[in-house]
PDB file of N, CA and C in Angstrom:
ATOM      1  N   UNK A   1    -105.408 -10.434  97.110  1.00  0.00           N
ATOM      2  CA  UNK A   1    -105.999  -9.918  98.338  1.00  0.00           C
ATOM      3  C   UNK A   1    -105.163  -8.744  98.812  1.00  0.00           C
ATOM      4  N   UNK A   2    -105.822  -7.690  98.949  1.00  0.00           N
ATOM      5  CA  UNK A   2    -104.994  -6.640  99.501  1.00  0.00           C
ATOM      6  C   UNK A   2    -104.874  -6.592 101.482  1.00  0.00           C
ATOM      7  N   UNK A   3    -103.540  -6.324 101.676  1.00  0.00           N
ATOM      8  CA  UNK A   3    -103.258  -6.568 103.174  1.00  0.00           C
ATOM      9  C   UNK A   3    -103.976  -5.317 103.567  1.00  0.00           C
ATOM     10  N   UNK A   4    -105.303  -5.282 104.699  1.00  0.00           N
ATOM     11  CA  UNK A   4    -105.819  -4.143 105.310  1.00  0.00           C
ATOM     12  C   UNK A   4    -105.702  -4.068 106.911  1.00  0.00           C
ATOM     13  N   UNK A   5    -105.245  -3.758 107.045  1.00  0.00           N
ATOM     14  CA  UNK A   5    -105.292  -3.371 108.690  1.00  0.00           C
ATOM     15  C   UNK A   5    -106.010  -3.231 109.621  1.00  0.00           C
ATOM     16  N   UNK A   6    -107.051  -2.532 108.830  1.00  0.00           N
ATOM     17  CA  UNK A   6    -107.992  -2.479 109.330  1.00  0.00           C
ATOM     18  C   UNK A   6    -109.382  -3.320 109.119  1.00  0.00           C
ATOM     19  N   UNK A   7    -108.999  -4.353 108.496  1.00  0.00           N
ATOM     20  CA  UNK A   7    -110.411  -5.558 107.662  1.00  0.00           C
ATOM     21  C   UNK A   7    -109.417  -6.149 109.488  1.00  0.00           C
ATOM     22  N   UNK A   8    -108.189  -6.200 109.179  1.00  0.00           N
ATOM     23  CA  UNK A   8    -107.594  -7.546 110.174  1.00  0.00           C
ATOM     24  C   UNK A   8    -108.323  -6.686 111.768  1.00  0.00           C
ATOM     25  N   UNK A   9    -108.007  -5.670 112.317  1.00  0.00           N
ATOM     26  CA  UNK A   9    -108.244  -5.357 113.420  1.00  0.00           C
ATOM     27  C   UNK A   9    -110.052  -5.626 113.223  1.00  0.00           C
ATOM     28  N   UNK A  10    -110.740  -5.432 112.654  1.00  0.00           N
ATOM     29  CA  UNK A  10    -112.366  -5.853 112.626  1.00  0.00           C
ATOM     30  C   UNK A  10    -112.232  -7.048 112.642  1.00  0.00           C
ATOM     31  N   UNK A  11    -111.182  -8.328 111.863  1.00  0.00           N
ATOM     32  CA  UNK A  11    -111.568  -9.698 112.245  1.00  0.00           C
ATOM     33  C   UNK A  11    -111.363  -9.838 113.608  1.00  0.00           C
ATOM     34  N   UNK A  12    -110.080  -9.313 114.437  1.00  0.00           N
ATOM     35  CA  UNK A  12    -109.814  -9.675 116.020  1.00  0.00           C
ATOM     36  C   UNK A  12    -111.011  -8.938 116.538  1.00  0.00           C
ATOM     37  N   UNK A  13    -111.460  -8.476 116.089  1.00  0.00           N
ATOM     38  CA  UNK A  13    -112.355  -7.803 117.139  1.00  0.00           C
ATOM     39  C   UNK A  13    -114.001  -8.586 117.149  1.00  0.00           C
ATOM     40  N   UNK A  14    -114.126  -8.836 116.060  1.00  0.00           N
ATOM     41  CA  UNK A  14    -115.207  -9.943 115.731  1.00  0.00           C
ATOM     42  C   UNK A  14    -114.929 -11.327 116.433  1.00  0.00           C
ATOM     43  N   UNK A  15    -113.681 -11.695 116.290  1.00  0.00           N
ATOM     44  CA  UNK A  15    -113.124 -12.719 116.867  1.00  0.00           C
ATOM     45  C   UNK A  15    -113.319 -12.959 119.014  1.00  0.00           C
ATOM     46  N   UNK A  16    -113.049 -11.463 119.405  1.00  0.00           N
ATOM     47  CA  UNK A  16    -112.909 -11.126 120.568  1.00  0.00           C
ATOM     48  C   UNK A  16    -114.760 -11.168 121.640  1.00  0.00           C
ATOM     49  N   UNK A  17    -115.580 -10.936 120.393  1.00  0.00           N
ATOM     50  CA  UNK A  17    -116.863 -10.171 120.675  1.00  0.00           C
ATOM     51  C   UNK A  17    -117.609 -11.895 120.747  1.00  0.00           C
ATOM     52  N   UNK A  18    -117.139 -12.898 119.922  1.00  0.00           N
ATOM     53  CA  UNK A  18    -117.627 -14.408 120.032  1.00  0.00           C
ATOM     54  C   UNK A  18    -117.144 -14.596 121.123  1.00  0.00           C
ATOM     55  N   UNK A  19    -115.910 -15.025 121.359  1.00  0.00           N
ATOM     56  CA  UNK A  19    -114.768 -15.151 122.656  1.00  0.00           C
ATOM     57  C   UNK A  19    -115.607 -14.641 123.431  1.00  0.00           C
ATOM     58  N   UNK A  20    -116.607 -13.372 123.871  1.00  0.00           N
ATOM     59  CA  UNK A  20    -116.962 -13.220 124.978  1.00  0.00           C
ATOM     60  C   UNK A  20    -119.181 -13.530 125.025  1.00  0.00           C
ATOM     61  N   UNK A  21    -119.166 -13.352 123.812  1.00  0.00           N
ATOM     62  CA  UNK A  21    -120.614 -14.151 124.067  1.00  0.00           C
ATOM     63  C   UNK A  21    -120.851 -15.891 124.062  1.00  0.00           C
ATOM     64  N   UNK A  22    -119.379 -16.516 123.686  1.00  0.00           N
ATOM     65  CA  UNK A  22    -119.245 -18.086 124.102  1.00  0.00           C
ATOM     66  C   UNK A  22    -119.369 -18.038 125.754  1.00  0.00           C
ATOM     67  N   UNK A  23    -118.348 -17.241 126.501  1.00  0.00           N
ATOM     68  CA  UNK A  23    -117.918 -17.153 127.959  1.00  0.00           C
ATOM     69  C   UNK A  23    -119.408 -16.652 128.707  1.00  0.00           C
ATOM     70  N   UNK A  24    -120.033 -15.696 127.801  1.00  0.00           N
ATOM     71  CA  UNK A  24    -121.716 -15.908 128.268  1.00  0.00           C
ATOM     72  C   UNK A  24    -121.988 -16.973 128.718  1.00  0.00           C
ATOM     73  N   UNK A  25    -122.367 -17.110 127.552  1.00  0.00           N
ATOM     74  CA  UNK A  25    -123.288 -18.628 127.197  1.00  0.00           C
ATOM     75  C   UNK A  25    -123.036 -20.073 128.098  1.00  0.00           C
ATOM     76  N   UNK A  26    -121.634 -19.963 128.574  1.00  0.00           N
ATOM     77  CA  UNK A  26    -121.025 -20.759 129.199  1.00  0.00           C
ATOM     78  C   UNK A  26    -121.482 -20.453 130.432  1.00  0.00           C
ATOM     79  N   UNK A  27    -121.694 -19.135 130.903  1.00  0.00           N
ATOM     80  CA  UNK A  27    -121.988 -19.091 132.528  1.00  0.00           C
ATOM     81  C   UNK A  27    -123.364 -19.144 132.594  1.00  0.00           C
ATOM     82  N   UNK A  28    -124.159 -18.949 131.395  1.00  0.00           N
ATOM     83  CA  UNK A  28    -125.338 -19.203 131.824  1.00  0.00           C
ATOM     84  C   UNK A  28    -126.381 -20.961 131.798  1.00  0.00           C
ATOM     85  N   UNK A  29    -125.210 -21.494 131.056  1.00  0.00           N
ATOM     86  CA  UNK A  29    -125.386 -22.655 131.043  1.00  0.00           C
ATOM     87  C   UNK A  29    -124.698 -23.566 132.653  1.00  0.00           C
ATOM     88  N   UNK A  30    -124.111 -23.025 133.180  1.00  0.00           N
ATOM     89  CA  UNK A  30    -123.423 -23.234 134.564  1.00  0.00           C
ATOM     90  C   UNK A  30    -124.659 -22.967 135.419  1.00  0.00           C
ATOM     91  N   UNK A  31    -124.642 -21.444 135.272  1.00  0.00           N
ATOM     92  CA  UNK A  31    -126.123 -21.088 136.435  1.00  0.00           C
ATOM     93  C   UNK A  31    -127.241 -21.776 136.356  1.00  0.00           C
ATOM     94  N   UNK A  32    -127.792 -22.238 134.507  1.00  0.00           N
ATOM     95  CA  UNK A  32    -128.806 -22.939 134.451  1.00  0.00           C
ATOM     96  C   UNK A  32    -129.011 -23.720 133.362  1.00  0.00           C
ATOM     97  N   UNK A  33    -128.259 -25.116 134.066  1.00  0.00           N
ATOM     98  CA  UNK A  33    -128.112 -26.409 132.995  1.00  0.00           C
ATOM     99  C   UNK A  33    -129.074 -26.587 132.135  1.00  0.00           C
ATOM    100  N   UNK A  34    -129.568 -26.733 130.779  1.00  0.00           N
ATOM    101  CA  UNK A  34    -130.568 -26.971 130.666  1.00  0.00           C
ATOM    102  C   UNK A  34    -130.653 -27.394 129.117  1.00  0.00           C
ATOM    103  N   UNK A  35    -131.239 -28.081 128.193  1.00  0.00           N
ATOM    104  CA  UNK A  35    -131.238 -28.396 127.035  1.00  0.00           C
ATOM    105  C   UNK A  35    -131.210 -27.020 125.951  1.00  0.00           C
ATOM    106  N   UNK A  36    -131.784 -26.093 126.588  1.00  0.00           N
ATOM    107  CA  UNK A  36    -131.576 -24.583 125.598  1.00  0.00           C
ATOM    108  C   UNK A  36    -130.580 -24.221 125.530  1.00  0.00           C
ATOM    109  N   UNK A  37    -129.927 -24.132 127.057  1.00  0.00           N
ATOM    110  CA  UNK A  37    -128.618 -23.557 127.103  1.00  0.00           C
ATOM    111  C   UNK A  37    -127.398 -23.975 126.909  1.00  0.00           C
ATOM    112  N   UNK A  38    -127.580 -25.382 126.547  1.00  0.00           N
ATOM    113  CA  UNK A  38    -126.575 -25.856 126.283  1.00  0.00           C
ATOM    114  C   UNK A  38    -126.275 -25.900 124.351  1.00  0.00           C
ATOM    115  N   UNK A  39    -127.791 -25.680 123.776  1.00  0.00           N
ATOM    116  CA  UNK A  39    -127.507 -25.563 122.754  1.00  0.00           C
ATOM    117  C   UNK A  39    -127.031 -24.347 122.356  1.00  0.00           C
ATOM    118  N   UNK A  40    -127.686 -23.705 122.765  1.00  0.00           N
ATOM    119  CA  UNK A  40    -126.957 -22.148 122.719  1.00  0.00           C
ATOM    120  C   UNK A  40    -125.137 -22.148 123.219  1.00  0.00           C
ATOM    121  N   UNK A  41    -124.999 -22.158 123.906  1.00  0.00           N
ATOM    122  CA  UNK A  41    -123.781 -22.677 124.070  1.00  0.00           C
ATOM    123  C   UNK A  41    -122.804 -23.507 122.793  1.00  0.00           C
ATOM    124  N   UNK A  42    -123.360 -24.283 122.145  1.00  0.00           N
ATOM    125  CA  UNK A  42    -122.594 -24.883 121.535  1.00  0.00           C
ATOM    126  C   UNK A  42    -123.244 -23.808 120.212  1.00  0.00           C
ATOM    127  N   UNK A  43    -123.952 -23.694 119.845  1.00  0.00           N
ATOM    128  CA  UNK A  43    -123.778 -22.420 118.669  1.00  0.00           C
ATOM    129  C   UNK A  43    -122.940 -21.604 119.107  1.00  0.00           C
ATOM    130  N   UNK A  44    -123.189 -21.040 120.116  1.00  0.00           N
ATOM    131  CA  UNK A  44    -121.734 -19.835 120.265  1.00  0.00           C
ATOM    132  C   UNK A  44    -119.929 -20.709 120.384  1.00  0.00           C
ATOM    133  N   UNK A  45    -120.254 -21.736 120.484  1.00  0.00           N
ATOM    134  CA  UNK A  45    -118.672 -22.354 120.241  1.00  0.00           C
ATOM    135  C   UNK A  45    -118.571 -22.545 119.161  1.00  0.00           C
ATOM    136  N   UNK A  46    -119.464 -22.864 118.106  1.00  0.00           N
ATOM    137  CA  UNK A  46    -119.152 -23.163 116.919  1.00  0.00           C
ATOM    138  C   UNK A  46    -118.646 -21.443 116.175  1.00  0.00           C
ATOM    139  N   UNK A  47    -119.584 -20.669 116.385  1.00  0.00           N
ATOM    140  CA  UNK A  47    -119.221 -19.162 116.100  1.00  0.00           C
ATOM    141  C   UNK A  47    -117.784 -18.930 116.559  1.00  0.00           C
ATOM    142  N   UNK A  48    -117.392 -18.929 117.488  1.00  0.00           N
ATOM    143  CA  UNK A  48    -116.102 -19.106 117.711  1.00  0.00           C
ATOM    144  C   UNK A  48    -114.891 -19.603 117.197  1.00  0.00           C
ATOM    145  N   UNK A  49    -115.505 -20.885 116.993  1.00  0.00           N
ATOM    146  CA  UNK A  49    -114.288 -21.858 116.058  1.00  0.00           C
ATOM    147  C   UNK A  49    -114.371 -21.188 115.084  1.00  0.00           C
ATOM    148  N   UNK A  50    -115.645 -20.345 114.015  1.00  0.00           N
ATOM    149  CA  UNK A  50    -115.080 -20.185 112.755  1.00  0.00           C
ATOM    150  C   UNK A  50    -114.488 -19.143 112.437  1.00  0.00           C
ATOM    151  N   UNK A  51    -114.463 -18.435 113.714  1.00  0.00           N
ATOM    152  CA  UNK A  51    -113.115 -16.934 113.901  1.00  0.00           C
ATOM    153  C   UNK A  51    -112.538 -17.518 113.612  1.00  0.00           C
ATOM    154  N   UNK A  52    -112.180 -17.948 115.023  1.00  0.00           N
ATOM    155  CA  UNK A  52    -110.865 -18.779 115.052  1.00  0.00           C
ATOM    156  C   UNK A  52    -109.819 -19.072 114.175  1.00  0.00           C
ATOM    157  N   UNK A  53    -110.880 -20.004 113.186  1.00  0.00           N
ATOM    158  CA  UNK A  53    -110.020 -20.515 112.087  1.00  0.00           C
ATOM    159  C   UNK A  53    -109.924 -19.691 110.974  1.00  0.00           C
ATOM    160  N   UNK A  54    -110.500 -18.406 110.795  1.00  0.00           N
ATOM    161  CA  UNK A  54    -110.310 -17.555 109.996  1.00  0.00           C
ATOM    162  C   UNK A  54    -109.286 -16.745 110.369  1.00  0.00           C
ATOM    163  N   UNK A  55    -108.758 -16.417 111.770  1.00  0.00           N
ATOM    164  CA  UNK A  55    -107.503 -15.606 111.938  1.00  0.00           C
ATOM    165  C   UNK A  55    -106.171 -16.729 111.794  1.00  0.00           C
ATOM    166  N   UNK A  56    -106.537 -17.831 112.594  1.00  0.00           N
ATOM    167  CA  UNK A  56    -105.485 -18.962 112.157  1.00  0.00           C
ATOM    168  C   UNK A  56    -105.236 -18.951 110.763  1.00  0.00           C
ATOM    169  N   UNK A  57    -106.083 -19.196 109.357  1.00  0.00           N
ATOM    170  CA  UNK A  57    -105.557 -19.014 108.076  1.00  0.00           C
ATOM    171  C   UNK A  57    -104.700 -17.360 107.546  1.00  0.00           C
ATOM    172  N   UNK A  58    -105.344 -16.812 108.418  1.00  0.00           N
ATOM    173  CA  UNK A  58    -104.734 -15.077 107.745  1.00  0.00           C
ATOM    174  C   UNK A  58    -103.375 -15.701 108.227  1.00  0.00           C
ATOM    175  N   UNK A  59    -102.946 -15.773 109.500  1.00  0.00           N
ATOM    176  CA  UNK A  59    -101.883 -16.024 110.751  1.00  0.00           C
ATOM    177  C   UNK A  59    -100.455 -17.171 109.973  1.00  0.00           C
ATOM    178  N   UNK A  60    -100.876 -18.000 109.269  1.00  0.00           N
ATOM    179  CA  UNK A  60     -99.929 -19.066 108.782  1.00  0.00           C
ATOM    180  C   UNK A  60     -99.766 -18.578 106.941  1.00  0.00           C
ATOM    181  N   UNK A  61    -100.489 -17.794 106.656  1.00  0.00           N
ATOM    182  CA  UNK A  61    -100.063 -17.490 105.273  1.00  0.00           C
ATOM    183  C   UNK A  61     -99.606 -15.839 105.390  1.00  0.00           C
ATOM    184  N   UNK A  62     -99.543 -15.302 106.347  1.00  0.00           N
ATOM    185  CA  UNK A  62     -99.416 -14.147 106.049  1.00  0.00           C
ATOM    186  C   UNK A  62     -97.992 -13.483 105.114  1.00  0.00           C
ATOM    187  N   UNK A  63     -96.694 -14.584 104.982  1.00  0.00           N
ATOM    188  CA  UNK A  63     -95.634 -14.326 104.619  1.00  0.00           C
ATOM    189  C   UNK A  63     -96.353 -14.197 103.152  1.00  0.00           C
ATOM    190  N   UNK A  64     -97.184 -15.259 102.622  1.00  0.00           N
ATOM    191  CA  UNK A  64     -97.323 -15.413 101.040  1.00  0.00           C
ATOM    192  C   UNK A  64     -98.421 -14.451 101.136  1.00  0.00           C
ATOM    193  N   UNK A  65     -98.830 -13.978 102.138  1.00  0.00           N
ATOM    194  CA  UNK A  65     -99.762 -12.748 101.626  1.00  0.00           C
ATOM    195  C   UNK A  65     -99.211 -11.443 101.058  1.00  0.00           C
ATOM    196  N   UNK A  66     -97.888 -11.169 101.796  1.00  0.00           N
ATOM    197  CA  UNK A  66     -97.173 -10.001 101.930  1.00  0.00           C
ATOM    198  C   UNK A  66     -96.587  -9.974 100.578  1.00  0.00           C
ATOM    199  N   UNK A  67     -95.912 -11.603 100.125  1.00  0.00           N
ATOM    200  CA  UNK A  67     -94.917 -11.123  98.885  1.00  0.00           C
ATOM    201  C   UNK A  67     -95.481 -11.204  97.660  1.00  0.00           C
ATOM    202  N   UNK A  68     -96.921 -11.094  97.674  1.00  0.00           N
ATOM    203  CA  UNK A  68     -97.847 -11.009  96.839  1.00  0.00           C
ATOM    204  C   UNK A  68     -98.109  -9.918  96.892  1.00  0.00           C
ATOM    205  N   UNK A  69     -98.128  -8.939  97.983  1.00  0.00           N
ATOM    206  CA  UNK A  69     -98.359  -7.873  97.763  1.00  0.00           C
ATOM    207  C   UNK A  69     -97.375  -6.732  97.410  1.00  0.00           C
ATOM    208  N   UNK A  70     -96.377  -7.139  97.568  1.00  0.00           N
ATOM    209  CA  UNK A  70     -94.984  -6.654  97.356  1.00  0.00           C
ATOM    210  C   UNK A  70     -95.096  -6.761  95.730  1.00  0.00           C
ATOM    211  N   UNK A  71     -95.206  -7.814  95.044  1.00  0.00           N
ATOM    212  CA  UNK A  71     -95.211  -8.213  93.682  1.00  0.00           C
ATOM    213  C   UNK A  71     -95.765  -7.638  92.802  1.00  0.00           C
ATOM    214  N   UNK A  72     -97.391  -7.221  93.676  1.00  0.00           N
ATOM    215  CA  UNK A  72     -98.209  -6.838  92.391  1.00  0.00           C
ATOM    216  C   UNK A  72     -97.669  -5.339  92.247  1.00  0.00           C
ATOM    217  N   UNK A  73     -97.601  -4.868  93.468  1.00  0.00           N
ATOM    218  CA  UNK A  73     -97.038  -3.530  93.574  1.00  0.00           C
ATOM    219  C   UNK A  73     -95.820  -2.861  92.684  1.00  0.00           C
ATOM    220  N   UNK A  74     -95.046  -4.002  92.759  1.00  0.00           N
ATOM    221  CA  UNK A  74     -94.218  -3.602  91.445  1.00  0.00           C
ATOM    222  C   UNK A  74     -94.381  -3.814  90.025  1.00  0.00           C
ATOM    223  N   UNK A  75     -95.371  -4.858  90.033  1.00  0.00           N
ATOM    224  CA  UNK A  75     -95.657  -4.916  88.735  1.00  0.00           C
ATOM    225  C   UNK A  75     -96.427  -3.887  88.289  1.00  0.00           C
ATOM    226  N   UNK A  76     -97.334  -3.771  88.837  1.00  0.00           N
ATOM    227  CA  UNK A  76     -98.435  -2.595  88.725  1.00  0.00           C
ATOM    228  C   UNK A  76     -97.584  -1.017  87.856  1.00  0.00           C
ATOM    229  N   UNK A  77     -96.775  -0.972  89.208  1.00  0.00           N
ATOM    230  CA  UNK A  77     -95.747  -0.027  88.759  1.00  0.00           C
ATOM    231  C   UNK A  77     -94.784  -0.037  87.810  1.00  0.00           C
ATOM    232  N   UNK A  78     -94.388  -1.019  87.292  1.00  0.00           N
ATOM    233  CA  UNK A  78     -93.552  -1.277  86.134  1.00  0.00           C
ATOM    234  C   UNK A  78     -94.691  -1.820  84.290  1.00  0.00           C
ATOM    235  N   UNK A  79     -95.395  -2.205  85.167  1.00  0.00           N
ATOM    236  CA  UNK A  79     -96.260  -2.993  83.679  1.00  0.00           C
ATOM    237  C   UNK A  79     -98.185  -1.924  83.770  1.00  0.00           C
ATOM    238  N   UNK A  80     -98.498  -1.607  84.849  1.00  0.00           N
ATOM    239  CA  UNK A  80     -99.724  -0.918  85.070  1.00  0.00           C
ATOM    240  C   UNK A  80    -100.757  -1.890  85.308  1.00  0.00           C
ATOM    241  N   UNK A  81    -100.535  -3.457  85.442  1.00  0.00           N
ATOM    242  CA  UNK A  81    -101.411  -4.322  85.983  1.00  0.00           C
ATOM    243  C   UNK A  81    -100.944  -5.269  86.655  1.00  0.00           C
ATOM    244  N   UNK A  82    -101.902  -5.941  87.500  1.00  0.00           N
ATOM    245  CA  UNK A  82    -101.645  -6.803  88.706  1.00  0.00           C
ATOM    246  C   UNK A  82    -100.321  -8.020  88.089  1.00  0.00           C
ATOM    247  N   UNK A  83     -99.831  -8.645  88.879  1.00  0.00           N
ATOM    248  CA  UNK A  83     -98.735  -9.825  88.354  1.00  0.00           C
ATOM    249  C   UNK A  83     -99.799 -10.834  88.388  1.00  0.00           C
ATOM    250  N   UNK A  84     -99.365 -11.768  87.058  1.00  0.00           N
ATOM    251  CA  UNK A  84     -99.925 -12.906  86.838  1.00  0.00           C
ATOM    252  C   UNK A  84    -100.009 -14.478  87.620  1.00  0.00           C
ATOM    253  N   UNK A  85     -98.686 -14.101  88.953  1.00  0.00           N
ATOM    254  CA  UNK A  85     -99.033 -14.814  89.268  1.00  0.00           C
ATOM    255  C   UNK A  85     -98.751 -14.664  90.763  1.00  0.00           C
ATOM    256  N   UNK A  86     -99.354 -15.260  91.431  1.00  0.00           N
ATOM    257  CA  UNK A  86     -99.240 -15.453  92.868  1.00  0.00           C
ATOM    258  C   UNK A  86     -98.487 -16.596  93.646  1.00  0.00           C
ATOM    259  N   UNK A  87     -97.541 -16.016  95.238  1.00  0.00           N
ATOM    260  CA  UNK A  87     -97.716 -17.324  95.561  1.00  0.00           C
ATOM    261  C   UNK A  87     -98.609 -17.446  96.306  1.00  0.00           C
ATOM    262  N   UNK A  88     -99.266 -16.896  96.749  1.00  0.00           N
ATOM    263  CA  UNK A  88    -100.420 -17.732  97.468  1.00  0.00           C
ATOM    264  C   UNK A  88    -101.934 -17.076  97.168  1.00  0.00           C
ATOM    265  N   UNK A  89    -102.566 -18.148  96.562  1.00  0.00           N
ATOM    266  CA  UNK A  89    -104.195 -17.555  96.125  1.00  0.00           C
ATOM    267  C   UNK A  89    -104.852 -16.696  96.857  1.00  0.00           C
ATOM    268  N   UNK A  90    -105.744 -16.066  96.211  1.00  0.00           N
ATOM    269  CA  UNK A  90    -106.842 -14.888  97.173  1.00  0.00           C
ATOM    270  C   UNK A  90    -107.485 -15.909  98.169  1.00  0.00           C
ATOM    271  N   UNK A  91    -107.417 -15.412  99.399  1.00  0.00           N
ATOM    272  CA  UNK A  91    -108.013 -15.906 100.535  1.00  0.00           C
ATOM    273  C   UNK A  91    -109.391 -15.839 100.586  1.00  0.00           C
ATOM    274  N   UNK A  92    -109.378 -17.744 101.141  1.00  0.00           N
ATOM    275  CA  UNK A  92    -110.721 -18.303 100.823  1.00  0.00           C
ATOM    276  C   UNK A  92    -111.075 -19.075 102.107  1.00  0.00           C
ATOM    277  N   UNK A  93    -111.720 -18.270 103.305  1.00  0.00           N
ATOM    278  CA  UNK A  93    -112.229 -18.834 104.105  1.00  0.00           C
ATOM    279  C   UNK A  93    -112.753 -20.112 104.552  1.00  0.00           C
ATOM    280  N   UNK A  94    -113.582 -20.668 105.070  1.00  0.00           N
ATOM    281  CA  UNK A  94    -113.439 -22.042 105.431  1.00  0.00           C
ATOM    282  C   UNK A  94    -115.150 -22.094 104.739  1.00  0.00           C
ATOM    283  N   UNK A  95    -116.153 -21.006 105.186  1.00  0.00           N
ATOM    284  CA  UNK A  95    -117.365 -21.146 104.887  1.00  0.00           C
ATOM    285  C   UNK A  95    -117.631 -20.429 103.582  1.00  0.00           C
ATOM    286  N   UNK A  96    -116.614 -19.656 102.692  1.00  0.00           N
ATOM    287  CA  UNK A  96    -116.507 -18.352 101.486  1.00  0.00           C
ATOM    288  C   UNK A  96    -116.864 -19.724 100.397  1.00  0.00           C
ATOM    289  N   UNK A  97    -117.741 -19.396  99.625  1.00  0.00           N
ATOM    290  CA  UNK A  97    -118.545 -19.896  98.535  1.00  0.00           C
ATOM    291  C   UNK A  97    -117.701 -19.186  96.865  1.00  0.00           C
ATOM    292  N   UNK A  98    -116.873 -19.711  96.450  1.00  0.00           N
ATOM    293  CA  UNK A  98    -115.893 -19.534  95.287  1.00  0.00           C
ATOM    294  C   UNK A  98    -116.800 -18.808  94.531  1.00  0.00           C
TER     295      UNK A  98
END
């Protein structure tokens, strides 16, 4: 997996854009209790959680992301292809289909 900066600032920001159509959904289920809105509501929490847990996995592996990327980089540069091995596998989301 290559470290992008900018894939990560589009996940917080994807992340940020649920975060605020949950906080919708939430006030409109306040203003008007109701069996729609509450389902709606809980779809947008579930959308949420699966940010969530997609910046939480970047967030706790990011050390084995880095010295993987450090690795191939030299290998690349010393041999002209990726290193054979990793410590930590290409990142595989919670809902990503192998």
């Amino acid at each position: 997996m290559d470290i992008d900066l900018q894939q990560m600032l589009e996940d917080i920001q994807r992340t940020l854009r649920a975060l605020e159509k949950a906080h919708q959904q939430g006030e409109a289920l306040q203003n008007e209790p109701n069996k729609e809105n509450l389902q709606a509501y809980q779809t947008e929490l579930q959308a949420l959680l699966k940010e969530l847990k997609a910046l939480d996995h970047i967030v706790h592996h990011e050390i084995e992301m880095v010295a993987d990327e450090i690795v191939d980089a030299l290998h690349k540069s010393l041999m002209n292809k990726k290193a054979p091995f990793h410590y930590h596998p290409d990142v595989k989301l919670p809902d990503d289909k192998a």
